[in-house]
Protein backbone atom coordinates (compact mmCIF):
# COMPACT_ATOMS: atom_id res chain seq x y z
CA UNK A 1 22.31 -74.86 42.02
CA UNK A 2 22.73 -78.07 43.72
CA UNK A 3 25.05 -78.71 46.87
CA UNK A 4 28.26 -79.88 45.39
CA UNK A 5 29.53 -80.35 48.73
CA UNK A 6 30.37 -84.18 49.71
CA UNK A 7 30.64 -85.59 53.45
CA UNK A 8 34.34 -84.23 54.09
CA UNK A 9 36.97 -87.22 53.84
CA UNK A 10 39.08 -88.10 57.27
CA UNK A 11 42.51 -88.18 56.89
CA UNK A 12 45.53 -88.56 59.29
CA UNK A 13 47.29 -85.07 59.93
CA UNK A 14 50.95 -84.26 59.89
CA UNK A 15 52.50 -83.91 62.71
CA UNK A 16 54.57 -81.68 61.49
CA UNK A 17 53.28 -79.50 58.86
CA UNK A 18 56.61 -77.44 57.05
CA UNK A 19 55.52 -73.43 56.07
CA UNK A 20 59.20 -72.66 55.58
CA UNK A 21 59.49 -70.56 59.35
CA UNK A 22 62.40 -73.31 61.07
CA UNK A 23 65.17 -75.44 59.01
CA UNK A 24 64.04 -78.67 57.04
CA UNK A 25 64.16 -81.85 59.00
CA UNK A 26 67.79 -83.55 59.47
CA UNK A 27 69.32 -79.78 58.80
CA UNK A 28 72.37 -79.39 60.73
CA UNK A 29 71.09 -75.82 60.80
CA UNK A 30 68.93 -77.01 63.74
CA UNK A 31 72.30 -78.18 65.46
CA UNK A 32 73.94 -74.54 64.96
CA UNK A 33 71.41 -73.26 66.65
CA UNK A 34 70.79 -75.02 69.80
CA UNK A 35 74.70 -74.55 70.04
CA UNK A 36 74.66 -70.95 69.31
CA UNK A 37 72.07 -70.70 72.42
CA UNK A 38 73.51 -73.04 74.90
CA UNK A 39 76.78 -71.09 74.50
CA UNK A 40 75.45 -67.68 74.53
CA UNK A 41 73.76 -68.78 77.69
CA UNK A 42 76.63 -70.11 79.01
CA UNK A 43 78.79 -66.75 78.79
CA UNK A 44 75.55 -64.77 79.36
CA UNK A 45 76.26 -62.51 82.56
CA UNK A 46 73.47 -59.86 82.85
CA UNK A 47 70.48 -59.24 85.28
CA UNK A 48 67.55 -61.28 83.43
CA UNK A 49 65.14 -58.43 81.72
CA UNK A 50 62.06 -58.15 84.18
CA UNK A 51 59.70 -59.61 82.14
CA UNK A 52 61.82 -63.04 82.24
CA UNK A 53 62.41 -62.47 86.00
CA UNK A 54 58.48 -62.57 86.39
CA UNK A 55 58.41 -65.56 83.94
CA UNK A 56 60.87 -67.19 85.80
CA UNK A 57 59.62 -66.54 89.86
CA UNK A 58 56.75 -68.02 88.30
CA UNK A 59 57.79 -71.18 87.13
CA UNK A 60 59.77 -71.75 90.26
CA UNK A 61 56.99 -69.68 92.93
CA UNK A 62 54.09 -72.02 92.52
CA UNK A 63 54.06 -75.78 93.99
CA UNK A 64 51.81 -77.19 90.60
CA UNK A 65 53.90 -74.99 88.02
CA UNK A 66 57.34 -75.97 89.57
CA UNK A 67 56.28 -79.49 89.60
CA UNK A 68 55.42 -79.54 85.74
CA UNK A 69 58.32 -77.36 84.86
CA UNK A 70 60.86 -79.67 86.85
CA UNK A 71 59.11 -83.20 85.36
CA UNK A 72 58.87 -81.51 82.04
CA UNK A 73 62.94 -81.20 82.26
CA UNK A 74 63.49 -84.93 83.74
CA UNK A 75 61.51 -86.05 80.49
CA UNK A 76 63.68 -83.71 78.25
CA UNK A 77 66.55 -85.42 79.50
CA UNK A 78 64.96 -88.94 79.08
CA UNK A 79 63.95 -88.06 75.47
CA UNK A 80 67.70 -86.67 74.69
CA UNK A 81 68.94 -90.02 76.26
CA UNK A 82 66.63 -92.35 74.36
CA UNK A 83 68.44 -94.36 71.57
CA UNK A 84 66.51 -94.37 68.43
CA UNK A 85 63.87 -91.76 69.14
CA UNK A 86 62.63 -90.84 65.66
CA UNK A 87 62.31 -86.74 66.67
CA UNK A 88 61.98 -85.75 62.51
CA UNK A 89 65.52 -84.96 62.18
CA UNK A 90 65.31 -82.17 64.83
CA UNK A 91 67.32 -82.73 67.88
CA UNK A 92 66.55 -81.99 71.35
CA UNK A 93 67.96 -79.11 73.09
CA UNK A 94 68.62 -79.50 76.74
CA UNK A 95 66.58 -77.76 79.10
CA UNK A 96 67.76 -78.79 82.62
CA UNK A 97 65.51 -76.55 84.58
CA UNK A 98 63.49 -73.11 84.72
CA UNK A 99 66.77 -71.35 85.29
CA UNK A 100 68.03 -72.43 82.16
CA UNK A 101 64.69 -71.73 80.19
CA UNK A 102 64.79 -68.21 81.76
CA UNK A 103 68.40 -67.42 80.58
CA UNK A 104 67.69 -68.34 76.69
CA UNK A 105 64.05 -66.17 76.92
CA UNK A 106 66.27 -63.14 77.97
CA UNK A 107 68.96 -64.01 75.41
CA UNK A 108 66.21 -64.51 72.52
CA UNK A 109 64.72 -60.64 73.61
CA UNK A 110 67.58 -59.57 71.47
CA UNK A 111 67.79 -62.30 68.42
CA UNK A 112 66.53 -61.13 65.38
CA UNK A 113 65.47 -63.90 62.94
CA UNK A 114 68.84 -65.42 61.37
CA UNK A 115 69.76 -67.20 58.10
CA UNK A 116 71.74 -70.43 59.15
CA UNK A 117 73.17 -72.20 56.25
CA UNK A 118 70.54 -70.35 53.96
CA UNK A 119 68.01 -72.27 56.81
CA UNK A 120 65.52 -69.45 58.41
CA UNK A 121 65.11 -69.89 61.93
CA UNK A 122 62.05 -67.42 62.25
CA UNK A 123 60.65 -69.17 65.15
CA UNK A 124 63.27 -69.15 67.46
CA UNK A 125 61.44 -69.28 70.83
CA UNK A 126 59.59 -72.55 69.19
CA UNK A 127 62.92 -73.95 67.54
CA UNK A 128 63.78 -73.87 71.45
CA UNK A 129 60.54 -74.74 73.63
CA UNK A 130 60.75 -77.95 71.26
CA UNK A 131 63.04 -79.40 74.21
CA UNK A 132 59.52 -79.37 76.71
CA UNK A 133 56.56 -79.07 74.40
CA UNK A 134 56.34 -82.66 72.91
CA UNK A 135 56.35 -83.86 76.99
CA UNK A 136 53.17 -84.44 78.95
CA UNK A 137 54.41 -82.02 81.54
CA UNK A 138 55.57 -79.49 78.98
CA UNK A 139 52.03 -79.40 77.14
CA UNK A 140 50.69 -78.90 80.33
CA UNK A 141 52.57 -76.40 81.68
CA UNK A 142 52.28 -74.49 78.19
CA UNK A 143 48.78 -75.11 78.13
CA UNK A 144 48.06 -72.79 81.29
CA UNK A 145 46.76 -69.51 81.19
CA UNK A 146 48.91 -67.80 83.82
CA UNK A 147 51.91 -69.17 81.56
CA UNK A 148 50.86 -67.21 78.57
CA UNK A 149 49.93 -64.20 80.23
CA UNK A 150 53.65 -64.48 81.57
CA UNK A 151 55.33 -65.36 78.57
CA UNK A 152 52.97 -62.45 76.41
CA UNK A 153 55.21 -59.98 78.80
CA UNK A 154 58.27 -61.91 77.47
CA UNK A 155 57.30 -61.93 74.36
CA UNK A 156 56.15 -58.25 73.40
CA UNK A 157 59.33 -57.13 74.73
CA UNK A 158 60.74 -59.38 72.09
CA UNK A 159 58.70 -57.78 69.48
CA UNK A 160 59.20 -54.07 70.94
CA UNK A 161 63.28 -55.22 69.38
CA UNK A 162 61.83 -55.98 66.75
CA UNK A 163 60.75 -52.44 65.76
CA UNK A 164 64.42 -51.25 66.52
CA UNK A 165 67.16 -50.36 64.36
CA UNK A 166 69.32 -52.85 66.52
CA UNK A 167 66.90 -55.44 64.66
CA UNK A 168 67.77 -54.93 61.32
CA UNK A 169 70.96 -56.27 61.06
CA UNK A 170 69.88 -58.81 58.49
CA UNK A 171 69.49 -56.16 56.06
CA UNK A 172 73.30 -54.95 56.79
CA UNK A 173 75.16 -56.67 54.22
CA UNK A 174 74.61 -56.75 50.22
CA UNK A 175 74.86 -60.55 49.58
CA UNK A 176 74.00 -62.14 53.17
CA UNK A 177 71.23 -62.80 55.20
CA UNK A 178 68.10 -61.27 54.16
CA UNK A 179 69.59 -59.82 51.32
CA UNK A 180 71.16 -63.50 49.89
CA UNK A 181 70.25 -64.35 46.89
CA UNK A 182 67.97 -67.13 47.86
CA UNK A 183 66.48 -64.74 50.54
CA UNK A 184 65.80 -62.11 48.28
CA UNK A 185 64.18 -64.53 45.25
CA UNK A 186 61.56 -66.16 48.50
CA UNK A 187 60.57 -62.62 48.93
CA UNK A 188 60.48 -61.12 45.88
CA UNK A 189 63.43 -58.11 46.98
CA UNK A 190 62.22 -55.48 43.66
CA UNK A 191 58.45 -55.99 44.35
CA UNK A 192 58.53 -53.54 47.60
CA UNK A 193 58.79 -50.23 49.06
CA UNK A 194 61.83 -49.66 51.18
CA UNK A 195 62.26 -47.29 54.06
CA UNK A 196 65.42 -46.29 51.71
CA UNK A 197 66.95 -46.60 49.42
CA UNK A 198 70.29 -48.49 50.57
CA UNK A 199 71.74 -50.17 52.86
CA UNK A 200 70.00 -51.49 55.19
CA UNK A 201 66.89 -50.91 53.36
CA UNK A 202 64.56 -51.10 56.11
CA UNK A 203 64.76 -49.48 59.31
CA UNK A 204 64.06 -52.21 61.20
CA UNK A 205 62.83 -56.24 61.04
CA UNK A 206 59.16 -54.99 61.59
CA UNK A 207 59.36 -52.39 59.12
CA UNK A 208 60.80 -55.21 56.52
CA UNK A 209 57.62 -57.76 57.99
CA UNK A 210 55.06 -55.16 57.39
CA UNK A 211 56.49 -53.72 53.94
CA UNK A 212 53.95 -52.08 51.59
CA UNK A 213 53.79 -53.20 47.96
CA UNK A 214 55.51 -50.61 45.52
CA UNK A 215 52.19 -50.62 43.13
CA UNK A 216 49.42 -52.69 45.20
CA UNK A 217 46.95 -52.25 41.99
CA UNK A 218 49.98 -54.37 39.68
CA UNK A 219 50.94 -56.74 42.49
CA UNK A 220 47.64 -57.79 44.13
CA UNK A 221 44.55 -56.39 42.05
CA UNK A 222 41.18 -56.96 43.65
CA UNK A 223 38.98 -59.16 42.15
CA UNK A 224 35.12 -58.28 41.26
CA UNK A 225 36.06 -55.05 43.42
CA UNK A 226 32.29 -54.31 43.07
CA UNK A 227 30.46 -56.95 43.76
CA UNK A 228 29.96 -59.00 47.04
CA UNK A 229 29.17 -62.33 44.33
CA UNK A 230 32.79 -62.39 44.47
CA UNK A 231 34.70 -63.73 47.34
CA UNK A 232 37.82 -61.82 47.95
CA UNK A 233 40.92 -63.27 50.30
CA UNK A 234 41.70 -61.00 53.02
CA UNK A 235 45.21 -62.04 52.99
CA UNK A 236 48.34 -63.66 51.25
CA UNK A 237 48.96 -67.06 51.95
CA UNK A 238 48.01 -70.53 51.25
CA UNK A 239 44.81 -72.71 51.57
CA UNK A 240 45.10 -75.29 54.95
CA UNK A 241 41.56 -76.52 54.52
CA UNK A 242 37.77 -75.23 54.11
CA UNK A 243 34.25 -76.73 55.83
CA UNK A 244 30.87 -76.03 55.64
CA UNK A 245 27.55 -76.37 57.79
CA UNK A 246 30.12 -75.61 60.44
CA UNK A 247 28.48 -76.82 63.50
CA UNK A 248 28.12 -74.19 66.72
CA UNK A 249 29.59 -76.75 69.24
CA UNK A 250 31.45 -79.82 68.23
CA UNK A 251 34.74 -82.11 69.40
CA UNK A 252 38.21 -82.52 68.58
CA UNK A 253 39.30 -85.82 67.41
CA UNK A 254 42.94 -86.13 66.42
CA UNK A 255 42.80 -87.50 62.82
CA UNK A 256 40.12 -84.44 61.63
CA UNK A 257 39.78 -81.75 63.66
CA UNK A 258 36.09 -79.82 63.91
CA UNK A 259 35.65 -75.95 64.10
CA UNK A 260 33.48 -75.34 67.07
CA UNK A 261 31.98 -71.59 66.69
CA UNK A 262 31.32 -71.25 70.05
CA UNK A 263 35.20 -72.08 71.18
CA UNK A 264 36.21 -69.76 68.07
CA UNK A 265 34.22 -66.81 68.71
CA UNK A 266 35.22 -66.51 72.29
CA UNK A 267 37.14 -64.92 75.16
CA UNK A 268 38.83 -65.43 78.38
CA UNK A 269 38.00 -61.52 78.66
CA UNK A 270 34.80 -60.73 80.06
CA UNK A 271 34.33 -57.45 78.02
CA UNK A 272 34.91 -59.04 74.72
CA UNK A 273 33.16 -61.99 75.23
CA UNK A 274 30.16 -59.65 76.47
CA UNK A 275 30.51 -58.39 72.86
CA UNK A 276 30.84 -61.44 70.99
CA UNK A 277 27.08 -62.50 72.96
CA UNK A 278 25.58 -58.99 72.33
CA UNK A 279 25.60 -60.10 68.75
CA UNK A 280 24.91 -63.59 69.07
CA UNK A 281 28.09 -64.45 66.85
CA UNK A 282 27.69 -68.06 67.32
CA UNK A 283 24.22 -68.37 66.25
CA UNK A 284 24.81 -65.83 63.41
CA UNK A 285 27.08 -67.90 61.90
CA UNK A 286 25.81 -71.86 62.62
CA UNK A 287 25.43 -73.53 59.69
CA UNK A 288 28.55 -71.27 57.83
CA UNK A 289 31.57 -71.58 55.96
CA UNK A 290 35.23 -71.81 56.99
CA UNK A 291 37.88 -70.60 54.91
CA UNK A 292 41.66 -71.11 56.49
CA UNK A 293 45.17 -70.01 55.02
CA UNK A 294 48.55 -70.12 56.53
CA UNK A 295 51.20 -67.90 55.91
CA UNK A 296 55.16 -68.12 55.67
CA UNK A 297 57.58 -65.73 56.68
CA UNK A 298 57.73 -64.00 53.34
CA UNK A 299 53.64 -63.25 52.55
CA UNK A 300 53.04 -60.20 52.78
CA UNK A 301 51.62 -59.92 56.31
CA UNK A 302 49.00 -57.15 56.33
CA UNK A 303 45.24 -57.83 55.19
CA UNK A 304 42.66 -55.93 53.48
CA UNK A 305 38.84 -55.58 53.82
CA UNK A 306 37.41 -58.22 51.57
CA UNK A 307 33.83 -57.11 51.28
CA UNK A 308 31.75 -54.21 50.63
CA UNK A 309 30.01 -52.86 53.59
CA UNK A 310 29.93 -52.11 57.44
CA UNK A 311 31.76 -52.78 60.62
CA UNK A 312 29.42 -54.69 62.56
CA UNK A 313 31.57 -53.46 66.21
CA UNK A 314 34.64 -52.47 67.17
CA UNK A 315 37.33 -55.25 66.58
CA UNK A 316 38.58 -57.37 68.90
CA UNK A 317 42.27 -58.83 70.17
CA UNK A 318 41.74 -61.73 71.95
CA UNK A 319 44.57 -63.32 74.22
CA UNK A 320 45.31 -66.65 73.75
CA UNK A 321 47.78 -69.12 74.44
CA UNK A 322 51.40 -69.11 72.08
CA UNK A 323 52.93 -72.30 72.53
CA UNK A 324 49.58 -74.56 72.82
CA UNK A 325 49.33 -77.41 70.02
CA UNK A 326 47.11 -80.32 69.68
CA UNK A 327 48.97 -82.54 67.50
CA UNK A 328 51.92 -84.07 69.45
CA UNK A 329 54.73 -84.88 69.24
CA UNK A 330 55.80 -82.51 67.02
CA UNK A 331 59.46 -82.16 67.14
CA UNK A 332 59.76 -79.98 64.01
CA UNK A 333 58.98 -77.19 66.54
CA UNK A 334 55.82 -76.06 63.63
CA UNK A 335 52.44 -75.82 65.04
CA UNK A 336 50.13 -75.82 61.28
CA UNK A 337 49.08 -79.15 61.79
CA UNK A 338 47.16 -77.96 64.94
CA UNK A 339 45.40 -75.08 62.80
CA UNK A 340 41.48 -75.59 63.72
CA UNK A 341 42.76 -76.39 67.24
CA UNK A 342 44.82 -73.15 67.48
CA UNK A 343 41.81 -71.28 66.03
CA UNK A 344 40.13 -71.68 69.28
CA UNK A 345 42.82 -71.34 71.90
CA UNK A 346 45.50 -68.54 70.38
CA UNK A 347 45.72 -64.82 70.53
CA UNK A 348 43.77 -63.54 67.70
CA UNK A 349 42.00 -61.07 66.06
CA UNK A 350 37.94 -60.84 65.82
CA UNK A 351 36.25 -58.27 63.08
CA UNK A 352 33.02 -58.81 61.35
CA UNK A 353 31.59 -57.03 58.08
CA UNK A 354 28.06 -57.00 57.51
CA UNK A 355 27.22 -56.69 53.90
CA UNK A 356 23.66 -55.14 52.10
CA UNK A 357 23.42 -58.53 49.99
CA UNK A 358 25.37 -61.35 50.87
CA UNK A 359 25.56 -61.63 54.85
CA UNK A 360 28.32 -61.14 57.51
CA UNK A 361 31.85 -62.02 57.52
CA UNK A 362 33.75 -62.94 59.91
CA UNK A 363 38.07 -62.48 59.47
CA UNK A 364 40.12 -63.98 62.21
CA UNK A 365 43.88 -63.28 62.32
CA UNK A 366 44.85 -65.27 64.06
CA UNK A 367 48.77 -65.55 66.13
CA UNK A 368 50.90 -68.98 66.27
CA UNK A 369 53.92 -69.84 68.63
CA UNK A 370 55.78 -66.01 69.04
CA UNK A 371 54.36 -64.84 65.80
CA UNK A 372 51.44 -63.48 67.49
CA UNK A 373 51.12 -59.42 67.32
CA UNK A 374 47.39 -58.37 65.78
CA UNK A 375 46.87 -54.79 64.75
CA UNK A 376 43.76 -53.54 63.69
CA UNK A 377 44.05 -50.44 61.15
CA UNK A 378 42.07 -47.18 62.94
CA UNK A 379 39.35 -47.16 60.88
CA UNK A 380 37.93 -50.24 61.62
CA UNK A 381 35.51 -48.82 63.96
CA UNK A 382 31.74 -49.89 64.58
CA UNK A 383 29.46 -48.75 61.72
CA UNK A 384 32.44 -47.49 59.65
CA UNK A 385 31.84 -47.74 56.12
CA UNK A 386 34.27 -50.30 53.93
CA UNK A 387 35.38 -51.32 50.52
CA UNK A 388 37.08 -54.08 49.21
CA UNK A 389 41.10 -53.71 49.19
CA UNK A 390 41.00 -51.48 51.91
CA UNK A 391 43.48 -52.08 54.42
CA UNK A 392 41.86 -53.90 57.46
CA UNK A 393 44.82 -54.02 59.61
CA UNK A 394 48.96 -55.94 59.84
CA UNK A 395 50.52 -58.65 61.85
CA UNK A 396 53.62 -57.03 63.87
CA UNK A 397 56.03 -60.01 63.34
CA UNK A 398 52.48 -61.97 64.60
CA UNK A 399 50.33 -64.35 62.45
CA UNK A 400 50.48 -67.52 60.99
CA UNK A 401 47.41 -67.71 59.74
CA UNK A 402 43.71 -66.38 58.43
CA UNK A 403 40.39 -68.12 59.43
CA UNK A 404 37.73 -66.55 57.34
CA UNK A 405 33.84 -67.52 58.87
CA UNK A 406 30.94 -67.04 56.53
CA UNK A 407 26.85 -66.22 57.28
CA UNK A 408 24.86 -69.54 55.52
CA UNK A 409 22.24 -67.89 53.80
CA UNK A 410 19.27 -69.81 53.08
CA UNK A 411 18.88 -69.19 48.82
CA UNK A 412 22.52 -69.16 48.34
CA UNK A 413 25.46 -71.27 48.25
CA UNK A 414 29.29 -70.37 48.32
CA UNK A 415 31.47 -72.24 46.08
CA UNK A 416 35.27 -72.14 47.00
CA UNK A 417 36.93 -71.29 43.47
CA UNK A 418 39.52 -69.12 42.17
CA UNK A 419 39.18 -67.05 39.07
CA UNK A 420 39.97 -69.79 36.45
CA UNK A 421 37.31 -71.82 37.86
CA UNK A 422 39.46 -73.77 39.52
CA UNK A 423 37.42 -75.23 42.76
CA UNK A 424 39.79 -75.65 45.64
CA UNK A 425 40.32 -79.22 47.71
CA UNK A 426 38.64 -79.16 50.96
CA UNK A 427 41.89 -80.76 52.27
CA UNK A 428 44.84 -80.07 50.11
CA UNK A 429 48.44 -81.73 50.63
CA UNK A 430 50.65 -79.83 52.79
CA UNK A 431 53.18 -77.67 51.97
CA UNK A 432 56.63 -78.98 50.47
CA UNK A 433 58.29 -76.14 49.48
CA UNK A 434 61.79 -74.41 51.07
CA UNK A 435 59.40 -71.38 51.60
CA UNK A 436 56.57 -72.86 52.87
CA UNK A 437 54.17 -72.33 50.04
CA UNK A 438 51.82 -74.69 49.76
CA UNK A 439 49.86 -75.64 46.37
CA UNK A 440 46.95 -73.85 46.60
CA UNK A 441 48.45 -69.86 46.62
CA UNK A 442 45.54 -67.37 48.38
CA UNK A 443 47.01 -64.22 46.89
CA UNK A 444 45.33 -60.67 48.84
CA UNK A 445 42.45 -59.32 47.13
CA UNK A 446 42.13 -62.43 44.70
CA UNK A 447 38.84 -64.70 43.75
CA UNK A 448 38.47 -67.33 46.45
CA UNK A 449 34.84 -68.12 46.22
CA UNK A 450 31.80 -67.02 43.92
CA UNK A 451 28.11 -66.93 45.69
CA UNK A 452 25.21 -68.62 43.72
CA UNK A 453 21.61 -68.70 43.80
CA UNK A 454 20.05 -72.32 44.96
């Protein structure tokens, strides 16, 4: 079969790319909550938890750090102060200094994700950092390693709430919140198993995020479950982009950003990066295929095993940065625009399958902003046998998105398509939907790509 495969088209991306996490633009949702925080923080009269004690000696203990984190404020207060500023309908939350950014971390430890006005605000470290990130000082400052190991402290305490029954207070009242009407419909409310069965359904907001199906077989059956011809998706969610003859080193330009294996398949951890080289991971998969999804907050957020065959080693959680984007400004406070970027700098997860008849494959979960908690299911353990639909592992209120790398074989070709024969757009439009569904659905399990002979 011929290459159907043209020279990939350049085209301007958003910078702000809407997956239904944070309030549409000009919401006065938005508004709510910046007020909601400023005046919790104003009343708020408790020790700060550790973790944002650390956070915050840190931001104010080193010369370089305190001198981005101060200039970072002067230029939030010069962008609140600037007539005209077009900021996407979002505004600009005051952050005044590392004092204040301290106080709303430890206030956020215990905020579940709210409805405002029927507006999600699932991101709401993000909906807040939004005041710094867009700055040159901010970027910087969230750029830095020793800020992200910081703020991962901060941040799993957050999610370490999220798996308490303090957390699911959304799930309190027939009629409100998660259980709206609206809320319920974006989720699909009768398609899942609940921890009971009234109120509040689930035992906590993790247990809700990680729900099982009530029949997986009905809901998500697996396509050519025997055959490795057929190209399963690993996860729910929908299509960002796809490349091919993905190149082992290559540059970022800001209108069409490259994959770059060997900045993907890396880590600032000697051990794992030790790993990654023992099996040449980069070289394996030169030449390859890219297949990325993004999720919004009501996929289903665990994946499954989307090949036949063997765990190449054991899997791998790389730390990464949270807050990190390329494409700025982006006042929205969403980070999907940065995608191939993000694939390279934020925490994710690292498994590869090797299959008896159609090469390796690589799945990447991979974390964005606070959504950023990667667990890997037990038996994915070196030279474990696998199946197709098998669960592979869950994001613990973490992951945004699903980069899927695989092996260029040299007599055959893989042709993104779904089951109708459908072939997918190597850059589709972005998403426009209140939920953050875009128009090219990945369901779990389903026909993404068919492998033919040249």
């Amino acid at each position: 079969m011929q290459n159907i495969y043209g020279q990939s088209s350049h085209r301007p991306y958003p910078s702000s790319y809407r997956t239904g996490w944070l309030p549409e633009p000009g919401s006065e949702s938005w508004a709510q909550f910046h007020d909601e925080v400023a005046q919790a923080v104003a009343e708020l009269d408790v020790a700060l938890d550790p973790t944002v004690q650390d956070l915050l000696d840190f931001l104010t203990g080193d010369p370089i750090v305190a001198y981005l984190m101060a200039s970072a404020c002067r230029q939030n207060t010069t962008m609140r102060n600037t007539p005209d500023l077009d900021t996407d309908g979002v505004p600009i939350p005051a952050i005044p200094d590392a004092q204040y950014f301290a106080y709303v971390c430890n206030f956020l430890l215990t905020w579940w994700p709210h409805y405002i006005n029927d507006d999600l605000v699932g991101l709401p470290f993000s909906g807040f950092t939004v005041g710094i990130d867009p700055t040159l000082s901010g970027s910087q400052l969230l750029g830095l390693p020793q800020f992200n190991e910081k703020m991962a402290a901060v941040l799993n305490k957050w999610h370490q709430f999220l798996g308490t029954a303090a957390s699911a207070q959304g799930f309190a009242v027939e009629g409100e919140q998660w259980l709206s009407p609206k809320a319920k419909a974006s989720y699909q409310f009768d398609l899942w198993q609940k921890d009971s069965p009234t109120l509040p359904y689930w035992s906590s907001w993790n247990s809700f995020f990680t729900r099982q199906f009530k029949d997986p077989a009905v809901s998500r059956p697996i396509a050519g479950k025997a055959s490795n011809q057929i190209v399963n998706c690993p996860n729910d969610g929908s299509l960002f982009r796809w490349d091919w003859n993905v190149a082992a080193d290559n540059t970022f330009w800001f209108k069409d950003m490259n994959y770059s294996l060997r900045d993907i398949l890396s880590s600032t951890d000697p051990a794992q990066q030790a790993v990654i080289d023992q099996h040449n991971l980069v070289d394996m998969f030169d030449g390859g295929y890219v297949f990325q999804t993004y999720l919004n907050p009501y996929n289903f957020h665990r994946w499954w095993v989307p090949v036949n065959g063997t765990v190449l080693f054991d899997p791998l959680c790389i730390p990464g940065a949270y807050f990190n984007k390329l494409v700025l400004p982006d006042f929205g406070g969403a980070t999907t625009a940065s995608l191939p970027y993000l694939t390279e700098v934020n925490a994710r997860g690292l498994i590869v399958f090797e299959t008896p008849d159609y090469g390796r494959v690589c799945c990447i979960p991979l974390g964005m902003s606070e959504v950023s908690t990667i667990t890997f299911n037990s038996q994915m353990t070196a030279g474990a046998t696998v199946n197709k639909g098998q669960e592979m592992g869950m994001f613990n209120y973490g992951g945004s998105s699903f980069v899927i790398i695989y092996e260029n074989l040299p007599d055959r070709q893989l042709v993104f398509m779904n089951a109708d024969g459908m072939h997918y757009p190597q850059r589709p439009d972005t998403a426009t939907s209140s939920a953050g569904a875009g128009g090219y659905v990945t369901n779990i399990g389903s026909q993404i790509g068919v492998w033919y002979s040249r």
